[in-house]
N, C-alpha and C. Protein backbone atom coordinates (compact mmCIF):
# COMPACT_ATOMS: atom_id res chain seq x y z
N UNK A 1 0.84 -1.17 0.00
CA UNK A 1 0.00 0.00 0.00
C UNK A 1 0.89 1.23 0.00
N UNK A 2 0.34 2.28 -0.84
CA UNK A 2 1.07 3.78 -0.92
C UNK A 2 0.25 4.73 -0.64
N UNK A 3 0.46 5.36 0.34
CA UNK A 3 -0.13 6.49 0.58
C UNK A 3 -0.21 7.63 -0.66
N UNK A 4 -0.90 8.77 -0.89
CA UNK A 4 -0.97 9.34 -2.05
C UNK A 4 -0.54 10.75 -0.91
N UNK A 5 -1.68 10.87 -0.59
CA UNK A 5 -2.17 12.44 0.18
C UNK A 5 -3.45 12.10 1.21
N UNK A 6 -3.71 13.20 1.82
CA UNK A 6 -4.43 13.30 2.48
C UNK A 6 -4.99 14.91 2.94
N UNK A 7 -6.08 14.70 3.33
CA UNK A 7 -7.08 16.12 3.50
C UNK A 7 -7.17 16.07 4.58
N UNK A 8 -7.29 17.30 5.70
CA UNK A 8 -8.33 17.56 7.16
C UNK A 8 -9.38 18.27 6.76
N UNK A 9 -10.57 18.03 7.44
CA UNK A 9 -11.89 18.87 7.30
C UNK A 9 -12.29 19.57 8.51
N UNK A 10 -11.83 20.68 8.93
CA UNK A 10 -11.95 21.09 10.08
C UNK A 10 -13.73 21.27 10.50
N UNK A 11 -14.04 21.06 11.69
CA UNK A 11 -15.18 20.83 11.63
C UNK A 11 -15.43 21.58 13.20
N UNK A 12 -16.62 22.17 13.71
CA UNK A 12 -16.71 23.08 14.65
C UNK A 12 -16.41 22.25 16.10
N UNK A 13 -16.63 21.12 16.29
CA UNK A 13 -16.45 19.88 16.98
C UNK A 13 -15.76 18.75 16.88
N UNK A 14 -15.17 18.88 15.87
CA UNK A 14 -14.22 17.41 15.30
C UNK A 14 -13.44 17.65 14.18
N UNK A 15 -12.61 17.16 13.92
CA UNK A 15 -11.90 17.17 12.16
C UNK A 15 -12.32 15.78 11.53
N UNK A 16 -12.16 15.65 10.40
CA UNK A 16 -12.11 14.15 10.02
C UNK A 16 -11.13 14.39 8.79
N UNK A 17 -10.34 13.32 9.22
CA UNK A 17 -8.95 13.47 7.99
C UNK A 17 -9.42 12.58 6.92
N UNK A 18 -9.01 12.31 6.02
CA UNK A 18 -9.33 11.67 4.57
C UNK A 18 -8.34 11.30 4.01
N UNK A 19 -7.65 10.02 3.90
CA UNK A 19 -6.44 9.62 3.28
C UNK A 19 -6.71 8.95 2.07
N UNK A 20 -5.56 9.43 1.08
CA UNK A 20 -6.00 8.60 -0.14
C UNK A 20 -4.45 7.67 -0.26
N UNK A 21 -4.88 6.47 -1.41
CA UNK A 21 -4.09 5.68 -0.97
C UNK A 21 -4.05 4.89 -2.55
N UNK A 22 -3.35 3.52 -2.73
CA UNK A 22 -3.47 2.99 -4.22
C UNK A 22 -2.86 2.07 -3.00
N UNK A 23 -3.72 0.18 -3.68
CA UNK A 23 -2.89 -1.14 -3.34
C UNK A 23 -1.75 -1.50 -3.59
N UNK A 24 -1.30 -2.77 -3.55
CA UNK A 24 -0.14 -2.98 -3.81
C UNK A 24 0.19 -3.01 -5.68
N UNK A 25 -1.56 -3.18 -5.80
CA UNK A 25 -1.90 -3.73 -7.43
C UNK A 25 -2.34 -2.43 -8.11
N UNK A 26 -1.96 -0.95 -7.22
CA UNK A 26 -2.32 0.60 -8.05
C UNK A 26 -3.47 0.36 -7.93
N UNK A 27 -4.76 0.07 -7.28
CA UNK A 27 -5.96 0.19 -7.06
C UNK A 27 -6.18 1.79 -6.26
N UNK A 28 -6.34 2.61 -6.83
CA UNK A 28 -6.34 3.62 -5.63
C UNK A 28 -8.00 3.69 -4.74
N UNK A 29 -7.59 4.20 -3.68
CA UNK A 29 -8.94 4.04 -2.88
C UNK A 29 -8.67 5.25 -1.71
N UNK A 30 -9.92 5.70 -1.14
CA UNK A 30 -9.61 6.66 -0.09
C UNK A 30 -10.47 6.20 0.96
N UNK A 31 -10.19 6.42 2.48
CA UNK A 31 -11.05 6.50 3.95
C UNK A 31 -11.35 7.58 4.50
N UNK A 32 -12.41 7.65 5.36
CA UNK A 32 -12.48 9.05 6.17
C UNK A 32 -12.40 8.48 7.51
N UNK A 33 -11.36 9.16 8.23
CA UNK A 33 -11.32 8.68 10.31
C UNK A 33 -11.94 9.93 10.74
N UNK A 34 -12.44 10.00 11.71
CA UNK A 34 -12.30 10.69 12.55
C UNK A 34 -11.04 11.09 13.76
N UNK A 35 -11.31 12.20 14.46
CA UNK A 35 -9.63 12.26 14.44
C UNK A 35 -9.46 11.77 16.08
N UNK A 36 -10.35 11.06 16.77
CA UNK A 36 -10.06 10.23 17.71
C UNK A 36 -9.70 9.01 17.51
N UNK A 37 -8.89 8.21 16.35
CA UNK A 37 -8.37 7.48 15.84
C UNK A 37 -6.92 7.57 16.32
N UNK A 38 -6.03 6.87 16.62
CA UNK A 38 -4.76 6.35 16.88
C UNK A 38 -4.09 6.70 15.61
N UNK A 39 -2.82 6.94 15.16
CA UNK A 39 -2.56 6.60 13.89
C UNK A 39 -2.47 5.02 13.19
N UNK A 40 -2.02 4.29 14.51
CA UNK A 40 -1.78 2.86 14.19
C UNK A 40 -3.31 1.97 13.98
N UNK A 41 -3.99 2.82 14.27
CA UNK A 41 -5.52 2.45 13.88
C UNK A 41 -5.88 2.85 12.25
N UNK A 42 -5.75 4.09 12.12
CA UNK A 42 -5.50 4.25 10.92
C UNK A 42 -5.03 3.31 9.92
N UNK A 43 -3.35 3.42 10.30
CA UNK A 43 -2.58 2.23 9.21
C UNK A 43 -3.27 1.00 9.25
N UNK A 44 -3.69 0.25 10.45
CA UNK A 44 -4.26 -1.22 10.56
C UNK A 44 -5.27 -1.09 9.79
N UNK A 45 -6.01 -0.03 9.53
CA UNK A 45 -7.32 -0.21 9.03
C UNK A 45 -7.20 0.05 7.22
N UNK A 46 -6.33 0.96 7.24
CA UNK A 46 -6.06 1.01 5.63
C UNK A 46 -5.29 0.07 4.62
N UNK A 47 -4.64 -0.85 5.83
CA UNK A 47 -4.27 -1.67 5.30
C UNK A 47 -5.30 -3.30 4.88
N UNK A 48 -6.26 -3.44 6.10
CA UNK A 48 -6.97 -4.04 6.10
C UNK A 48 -7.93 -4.06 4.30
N UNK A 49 -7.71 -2.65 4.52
CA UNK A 49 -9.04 -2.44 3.43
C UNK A 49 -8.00 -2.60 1.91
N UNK A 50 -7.04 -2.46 1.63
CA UNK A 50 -6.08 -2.16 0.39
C UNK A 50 -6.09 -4.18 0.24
N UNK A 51 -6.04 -4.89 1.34
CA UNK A 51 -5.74 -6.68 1.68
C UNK A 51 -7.19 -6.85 0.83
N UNK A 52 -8.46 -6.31 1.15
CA UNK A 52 -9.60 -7.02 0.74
C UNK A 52 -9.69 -6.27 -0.78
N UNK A 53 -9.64 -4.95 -1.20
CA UNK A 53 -9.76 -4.66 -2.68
C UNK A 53 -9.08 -5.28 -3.64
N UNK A 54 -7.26 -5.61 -3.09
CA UNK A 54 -6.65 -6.53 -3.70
C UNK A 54 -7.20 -8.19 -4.26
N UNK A 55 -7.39 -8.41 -2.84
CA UNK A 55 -8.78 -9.92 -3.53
C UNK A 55 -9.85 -10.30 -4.37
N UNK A 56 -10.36 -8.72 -4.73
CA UNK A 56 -11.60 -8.66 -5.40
C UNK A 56 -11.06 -9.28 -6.96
């Protein structure tokens, strides 16, 4: 997985960041966290998701 970029959405109560990303197979794909997320929650989870698009 490769990270591309990523956005914050500042929000009056919260941010929510938005990462964009491509698989190992250049599938690109993006998530939205909220920003009470861990970063290592983040990575576990974007990786999770790049493991299952790859399968499709």
């Amino acid at each position: 997985m490769k990270f591309i970029k990523y956005e914050i959405e500042q929000g009056l109560y919260y941010d929510l960041i938005t990462i964009y990303a491509k698989t190992n197979k250049n599938t690109p794909f993006h998530f939205t966290f909220s920003e009470s997320h861990t970063l290592k929650e983040i990575r576990d989870k974007l990786e999770d998701i790049a493991i299952k698009i790859d399968k499709q």
